[in-house]
N, C-alpha and C. Protein backbone atom coordinates (compact mmCIF):
# COMPACT_ATOMS: atom_id res chain seq x y z
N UNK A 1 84.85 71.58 91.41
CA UNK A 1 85.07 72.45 90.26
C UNK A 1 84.01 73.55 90.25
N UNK A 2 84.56 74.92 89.80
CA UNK A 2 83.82 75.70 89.86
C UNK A 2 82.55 75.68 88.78
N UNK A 3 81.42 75.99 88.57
CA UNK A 3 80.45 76.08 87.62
C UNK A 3 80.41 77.62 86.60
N UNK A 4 80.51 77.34 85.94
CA UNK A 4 80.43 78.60 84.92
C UNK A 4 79.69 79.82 85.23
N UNK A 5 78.89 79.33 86.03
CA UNK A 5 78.02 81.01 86.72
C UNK A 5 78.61 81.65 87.69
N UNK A 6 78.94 80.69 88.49
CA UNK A 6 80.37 81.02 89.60
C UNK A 6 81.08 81.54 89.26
N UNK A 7 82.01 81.27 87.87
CA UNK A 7 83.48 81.88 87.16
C UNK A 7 82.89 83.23 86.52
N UNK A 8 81.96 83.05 86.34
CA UNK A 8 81.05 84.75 85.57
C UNK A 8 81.02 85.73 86.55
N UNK A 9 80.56 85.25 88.08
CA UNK A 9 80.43 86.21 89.20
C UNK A 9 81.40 86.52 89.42
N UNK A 10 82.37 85.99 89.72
CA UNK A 10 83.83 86.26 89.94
C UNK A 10 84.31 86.88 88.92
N UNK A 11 84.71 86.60 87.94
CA UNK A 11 84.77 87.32 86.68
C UNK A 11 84.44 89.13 86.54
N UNK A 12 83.12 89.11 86.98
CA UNK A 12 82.68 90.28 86.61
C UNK A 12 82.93 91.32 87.95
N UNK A 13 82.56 90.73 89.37
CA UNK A 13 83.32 91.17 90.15
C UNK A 13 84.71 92.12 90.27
N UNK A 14 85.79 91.20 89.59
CA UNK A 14 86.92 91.48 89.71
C UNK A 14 87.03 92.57 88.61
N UNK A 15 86.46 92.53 87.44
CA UNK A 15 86.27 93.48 86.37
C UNK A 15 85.34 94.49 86.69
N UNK A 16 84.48 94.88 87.41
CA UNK A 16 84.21 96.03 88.18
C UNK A 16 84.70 96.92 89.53
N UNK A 17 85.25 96.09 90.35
CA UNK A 17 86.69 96.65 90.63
C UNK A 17 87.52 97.02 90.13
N UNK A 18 88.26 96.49 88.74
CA UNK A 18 88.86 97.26 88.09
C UNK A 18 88.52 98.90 87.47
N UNK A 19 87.13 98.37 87.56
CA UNK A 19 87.00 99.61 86.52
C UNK A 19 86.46 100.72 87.60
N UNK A 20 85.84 100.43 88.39
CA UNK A 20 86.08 101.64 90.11
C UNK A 20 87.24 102.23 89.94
N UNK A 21 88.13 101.32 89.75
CA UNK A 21 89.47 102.02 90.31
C UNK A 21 90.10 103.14 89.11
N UNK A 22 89.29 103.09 88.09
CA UNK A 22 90.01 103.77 87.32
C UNK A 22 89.68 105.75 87.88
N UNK A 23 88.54 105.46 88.85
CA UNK A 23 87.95 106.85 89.11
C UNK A 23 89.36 107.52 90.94
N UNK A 24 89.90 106.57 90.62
CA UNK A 24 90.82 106.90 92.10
C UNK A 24 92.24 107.48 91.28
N UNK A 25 93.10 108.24 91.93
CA UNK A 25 94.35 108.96 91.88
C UNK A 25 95.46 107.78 91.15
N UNK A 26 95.70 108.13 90.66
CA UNK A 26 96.83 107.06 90.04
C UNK A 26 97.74 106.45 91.16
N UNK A 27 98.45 106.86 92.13
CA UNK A 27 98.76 105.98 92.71
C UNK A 27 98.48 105.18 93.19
N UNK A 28 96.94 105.28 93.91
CA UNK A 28 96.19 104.35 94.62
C UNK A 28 95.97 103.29 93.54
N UNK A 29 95.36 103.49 92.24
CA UNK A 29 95.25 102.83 91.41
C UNK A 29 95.58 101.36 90.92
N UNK A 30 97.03 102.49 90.74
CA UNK A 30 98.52 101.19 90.67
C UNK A 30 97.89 100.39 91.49
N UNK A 31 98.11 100.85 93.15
CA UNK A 31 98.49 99.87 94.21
C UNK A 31 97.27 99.04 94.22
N UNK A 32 95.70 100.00 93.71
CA UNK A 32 94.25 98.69 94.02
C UNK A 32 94.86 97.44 93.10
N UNK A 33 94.84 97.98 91.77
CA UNK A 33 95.04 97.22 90.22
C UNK A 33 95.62 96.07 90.95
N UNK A 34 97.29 96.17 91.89
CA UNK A 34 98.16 94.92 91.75
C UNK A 34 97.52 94.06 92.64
N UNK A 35 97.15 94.92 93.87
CA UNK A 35 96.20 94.14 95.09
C UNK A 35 95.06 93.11 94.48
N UNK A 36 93.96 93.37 93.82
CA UNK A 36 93.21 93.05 93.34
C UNK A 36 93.39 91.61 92.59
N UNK A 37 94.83 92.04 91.65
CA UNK A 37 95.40 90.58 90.68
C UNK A 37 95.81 90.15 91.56
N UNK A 38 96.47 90.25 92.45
CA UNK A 38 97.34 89.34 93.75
C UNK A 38 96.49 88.19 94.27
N UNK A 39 95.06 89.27 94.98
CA UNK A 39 94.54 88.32 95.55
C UNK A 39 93.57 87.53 94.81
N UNK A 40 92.89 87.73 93.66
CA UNK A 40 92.10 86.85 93.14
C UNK A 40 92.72 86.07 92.41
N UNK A 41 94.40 85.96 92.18
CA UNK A 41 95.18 85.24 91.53
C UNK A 41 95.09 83.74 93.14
N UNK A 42 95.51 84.52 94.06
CA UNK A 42 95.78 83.75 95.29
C UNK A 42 94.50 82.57 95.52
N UNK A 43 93.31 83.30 95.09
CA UNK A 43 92.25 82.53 95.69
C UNK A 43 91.50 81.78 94.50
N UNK A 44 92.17 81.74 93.71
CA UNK A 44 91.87 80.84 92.29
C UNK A 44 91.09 78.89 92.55
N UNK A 45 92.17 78.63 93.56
CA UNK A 45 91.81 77.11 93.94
C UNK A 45 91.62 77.30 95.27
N UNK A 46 91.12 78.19 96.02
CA UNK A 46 90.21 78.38 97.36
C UNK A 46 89.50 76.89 97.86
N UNK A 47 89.69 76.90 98.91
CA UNK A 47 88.29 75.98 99.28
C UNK A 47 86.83 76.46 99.15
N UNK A 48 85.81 75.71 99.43
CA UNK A 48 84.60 76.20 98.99
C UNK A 48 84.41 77.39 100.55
N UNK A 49 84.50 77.08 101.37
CA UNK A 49 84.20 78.37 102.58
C UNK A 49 85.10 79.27 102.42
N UNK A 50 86.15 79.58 102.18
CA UNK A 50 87.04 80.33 101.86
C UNK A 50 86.57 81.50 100.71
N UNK A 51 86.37 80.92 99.86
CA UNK A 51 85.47 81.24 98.39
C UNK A 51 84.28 81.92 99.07
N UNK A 52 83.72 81.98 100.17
CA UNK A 52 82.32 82.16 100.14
C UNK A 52 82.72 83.97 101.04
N UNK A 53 83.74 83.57 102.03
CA UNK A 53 84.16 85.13 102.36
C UNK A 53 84.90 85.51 101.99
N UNK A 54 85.76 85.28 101.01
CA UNK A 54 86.62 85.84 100.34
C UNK A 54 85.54 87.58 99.23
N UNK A 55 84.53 86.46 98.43
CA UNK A 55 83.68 87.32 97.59
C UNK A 55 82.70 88.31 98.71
N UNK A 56 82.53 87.88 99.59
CA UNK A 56 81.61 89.00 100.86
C UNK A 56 82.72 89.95 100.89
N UNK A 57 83.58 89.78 101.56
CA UNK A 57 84.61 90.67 101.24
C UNK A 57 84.62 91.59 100.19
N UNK A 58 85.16 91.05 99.25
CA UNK A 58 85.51 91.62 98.26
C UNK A 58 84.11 92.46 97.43
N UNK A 59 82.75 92.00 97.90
CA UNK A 59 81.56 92.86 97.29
C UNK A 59 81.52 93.87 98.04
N UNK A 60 82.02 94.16 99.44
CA UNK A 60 81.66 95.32 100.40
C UNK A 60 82.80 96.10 99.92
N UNK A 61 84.09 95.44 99.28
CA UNK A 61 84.62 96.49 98.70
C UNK A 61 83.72 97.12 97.79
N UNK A 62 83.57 96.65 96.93
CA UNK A 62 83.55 96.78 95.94
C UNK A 62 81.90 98.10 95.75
N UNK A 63 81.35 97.85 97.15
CA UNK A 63 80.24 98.44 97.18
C UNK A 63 80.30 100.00 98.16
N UNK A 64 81.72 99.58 98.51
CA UNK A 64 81.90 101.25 99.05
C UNK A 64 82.68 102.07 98.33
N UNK A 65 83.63 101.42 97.48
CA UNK A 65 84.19 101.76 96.39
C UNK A 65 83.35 102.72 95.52
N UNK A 66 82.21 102.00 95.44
CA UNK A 66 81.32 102.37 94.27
C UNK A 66 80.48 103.56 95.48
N UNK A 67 80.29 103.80 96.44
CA UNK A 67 79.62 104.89 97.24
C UNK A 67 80.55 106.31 96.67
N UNK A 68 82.22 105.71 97.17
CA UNK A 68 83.38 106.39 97.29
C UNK A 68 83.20 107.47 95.57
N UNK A 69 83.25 106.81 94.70
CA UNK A 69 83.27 107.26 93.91
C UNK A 69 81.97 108.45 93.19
N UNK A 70 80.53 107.58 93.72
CA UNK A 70 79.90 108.65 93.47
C UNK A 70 79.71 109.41 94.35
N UNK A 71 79.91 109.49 95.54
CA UNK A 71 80.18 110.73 96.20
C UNK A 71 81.51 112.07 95.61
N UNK A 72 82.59 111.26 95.08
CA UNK A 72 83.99 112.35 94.71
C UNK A 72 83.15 113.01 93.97
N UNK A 73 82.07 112.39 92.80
CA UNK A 73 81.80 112.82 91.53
C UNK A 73 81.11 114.26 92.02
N UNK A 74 80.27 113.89 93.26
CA UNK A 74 79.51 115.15 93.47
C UNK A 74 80.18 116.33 94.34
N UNK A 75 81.42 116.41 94.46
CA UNK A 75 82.54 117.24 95.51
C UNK A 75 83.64 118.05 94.34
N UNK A 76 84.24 118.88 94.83
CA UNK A 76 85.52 119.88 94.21
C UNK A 76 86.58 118.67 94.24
N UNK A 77 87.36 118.71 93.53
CA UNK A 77 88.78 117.70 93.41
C UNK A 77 89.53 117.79 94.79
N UNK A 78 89.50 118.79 95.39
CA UNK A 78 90.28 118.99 96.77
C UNK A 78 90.27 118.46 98.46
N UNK A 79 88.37 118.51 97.56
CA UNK A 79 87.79 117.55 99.07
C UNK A 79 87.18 115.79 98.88
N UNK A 80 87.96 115.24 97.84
CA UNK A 80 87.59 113.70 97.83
C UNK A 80 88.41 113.17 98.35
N UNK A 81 87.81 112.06 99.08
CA UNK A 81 88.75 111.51 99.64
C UNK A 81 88.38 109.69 99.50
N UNK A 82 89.09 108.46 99.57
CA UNK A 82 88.87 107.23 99.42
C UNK A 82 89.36 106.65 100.50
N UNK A 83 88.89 105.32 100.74
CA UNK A 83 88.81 104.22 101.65
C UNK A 83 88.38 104.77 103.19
N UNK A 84 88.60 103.63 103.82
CA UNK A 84 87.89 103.83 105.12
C UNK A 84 88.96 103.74 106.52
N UNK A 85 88.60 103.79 107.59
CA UNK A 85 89.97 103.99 108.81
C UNK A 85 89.26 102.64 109.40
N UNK A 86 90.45 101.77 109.74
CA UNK A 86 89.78 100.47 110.54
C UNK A 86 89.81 100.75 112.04
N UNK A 87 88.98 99.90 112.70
CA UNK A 87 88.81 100.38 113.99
C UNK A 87 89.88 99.14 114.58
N UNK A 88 89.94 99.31 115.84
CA UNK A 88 91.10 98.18 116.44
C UNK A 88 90.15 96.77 116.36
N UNK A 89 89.04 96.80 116.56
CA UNK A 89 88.49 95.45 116.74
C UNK A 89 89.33 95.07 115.03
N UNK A 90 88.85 95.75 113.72
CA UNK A 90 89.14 94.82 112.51
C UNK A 90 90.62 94.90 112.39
N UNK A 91 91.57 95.56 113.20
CA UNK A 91 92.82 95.47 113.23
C UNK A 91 93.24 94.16 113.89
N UNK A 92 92.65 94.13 115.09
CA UNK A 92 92.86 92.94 115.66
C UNK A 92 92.73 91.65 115.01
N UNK A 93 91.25 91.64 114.05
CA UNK A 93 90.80 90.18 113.21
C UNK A 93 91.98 90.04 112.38
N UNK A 94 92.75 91.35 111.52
CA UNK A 94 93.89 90.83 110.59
C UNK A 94 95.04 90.11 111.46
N UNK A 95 95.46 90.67 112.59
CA UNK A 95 95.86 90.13 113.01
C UNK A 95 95.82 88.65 113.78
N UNK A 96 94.73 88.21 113.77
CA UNK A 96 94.22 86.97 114.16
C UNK A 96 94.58 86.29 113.09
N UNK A 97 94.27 86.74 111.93
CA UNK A 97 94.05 86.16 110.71
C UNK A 97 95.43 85.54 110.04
N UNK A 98 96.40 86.47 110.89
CA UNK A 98 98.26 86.42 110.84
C UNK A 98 98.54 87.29 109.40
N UNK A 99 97.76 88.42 109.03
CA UNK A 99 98.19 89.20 107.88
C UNK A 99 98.91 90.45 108.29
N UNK A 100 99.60 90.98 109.58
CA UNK A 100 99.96 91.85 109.85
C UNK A 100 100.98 92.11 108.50
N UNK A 101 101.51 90.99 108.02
CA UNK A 101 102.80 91.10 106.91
C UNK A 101 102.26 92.00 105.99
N UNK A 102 100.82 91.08 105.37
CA UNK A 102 100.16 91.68 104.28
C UNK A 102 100.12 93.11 104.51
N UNK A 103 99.50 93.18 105.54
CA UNK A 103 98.90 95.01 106.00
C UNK A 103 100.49 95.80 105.71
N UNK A 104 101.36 95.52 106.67
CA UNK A 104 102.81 96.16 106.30
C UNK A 104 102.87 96.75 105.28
N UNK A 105 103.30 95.28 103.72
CA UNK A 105 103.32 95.96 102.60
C UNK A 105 102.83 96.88 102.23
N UNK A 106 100.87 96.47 102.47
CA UNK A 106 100.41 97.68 101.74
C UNK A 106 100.21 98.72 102.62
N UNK A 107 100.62 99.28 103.53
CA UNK A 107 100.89 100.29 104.14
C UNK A 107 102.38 100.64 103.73
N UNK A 108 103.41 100.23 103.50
CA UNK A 108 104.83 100.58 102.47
C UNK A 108 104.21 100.94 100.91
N UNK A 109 103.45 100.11 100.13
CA UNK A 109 103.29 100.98 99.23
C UNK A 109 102.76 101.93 98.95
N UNK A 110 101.40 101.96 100.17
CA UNK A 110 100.79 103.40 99.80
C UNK A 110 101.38 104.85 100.74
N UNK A 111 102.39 104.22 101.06
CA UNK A 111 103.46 105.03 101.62
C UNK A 111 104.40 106.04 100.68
N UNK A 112 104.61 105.04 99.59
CA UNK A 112 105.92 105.30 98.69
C UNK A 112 104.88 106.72 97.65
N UNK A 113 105.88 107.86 97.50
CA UNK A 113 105.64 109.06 96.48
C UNK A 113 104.90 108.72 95.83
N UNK A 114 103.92 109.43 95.05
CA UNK A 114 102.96 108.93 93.80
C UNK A 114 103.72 110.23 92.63
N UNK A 115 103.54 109.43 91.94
CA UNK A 115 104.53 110.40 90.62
C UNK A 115 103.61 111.89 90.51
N UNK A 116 102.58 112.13 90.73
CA UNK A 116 101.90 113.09 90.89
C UNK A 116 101.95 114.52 92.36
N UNK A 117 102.63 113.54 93.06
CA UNK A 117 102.86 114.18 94.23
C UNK A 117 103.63 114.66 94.64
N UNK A 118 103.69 116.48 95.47
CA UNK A 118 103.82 117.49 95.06
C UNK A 118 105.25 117.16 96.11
N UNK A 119 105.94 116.57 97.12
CA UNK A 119 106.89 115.73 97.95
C UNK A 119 106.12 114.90 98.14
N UNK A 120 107.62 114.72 99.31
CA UNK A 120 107.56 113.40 100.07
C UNK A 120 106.51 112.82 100.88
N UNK A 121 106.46 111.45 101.19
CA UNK A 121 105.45 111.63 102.50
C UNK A 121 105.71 111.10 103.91
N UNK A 122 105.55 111.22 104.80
CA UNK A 122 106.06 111.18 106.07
C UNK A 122 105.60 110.10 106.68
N UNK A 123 106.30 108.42 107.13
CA UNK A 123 105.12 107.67 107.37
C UNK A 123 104.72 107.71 108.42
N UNK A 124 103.92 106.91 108.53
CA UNK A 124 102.70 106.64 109.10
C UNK A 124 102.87 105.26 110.15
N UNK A 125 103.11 105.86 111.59
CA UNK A 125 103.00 104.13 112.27
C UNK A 125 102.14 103.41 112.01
N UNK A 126 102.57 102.15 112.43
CA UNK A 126 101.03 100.98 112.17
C UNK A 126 100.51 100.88 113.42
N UNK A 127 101.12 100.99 114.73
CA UNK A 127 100.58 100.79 115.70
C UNK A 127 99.99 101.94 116.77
């Protein structure tokens, strides 16, 4: 069972990710917001090692996120830009990992129009 300081870290974690995301484009937003509930919904009854890189993970988001953002703050609206390009080695680990599915989706949703956006968008191979 988890300990109450544990459920606080996590807790607050996931609630500062949220609130990063409020500084990103609305579509991305949407798509962090559902990502975010998905997976910390998913990893609720984790094993204890699981639990331990799941949150490494999720703090290096959470810590470039937070670069991402104060860097936009100091740039023109035209030249911000968010997230990072994976190299084939961490392409390869998802795929080790057997999440190519996962990656799919969210490469389909951040595919799909953002209600803000001026057309269409043209996708993007995965491979």
């Amino acid at each position: 069972m988890a300990t109450p300081a544990h459920l606080a870290q996590v807790r607050s974690l996931y609630k500062r990710i949220l609130v990063l995301h409020r500084f990103l484009p609305i579509d991305l937003k949407a798509l962090g917001d559902r990502y975010v509930r998905d997976e910390f919904r998913r990893h609720k009854k984790a094993a204890k090692e699981e639990v331990a890189s799941f949150l490494k993970e999720w703090q290096g988001y959470r810590d470039t996120l937070q670069r991402q953002v104060l860097d936009a703050a100091r740039r023109p609206p035209g030249q911000v830009s968010f997230g990072a390009a994976l190299t084939e080695e961490e392409l390869l680990h998802f795929q080790e990992q057997q999440q190519p599915g996962q990656l799919f989706q969210l490469n389909l949703e951040s595919l799909k129009p953002s209600r803000t956006s001026p057309g269409p968008v043209d996708p993007v191979p995965l491979s």
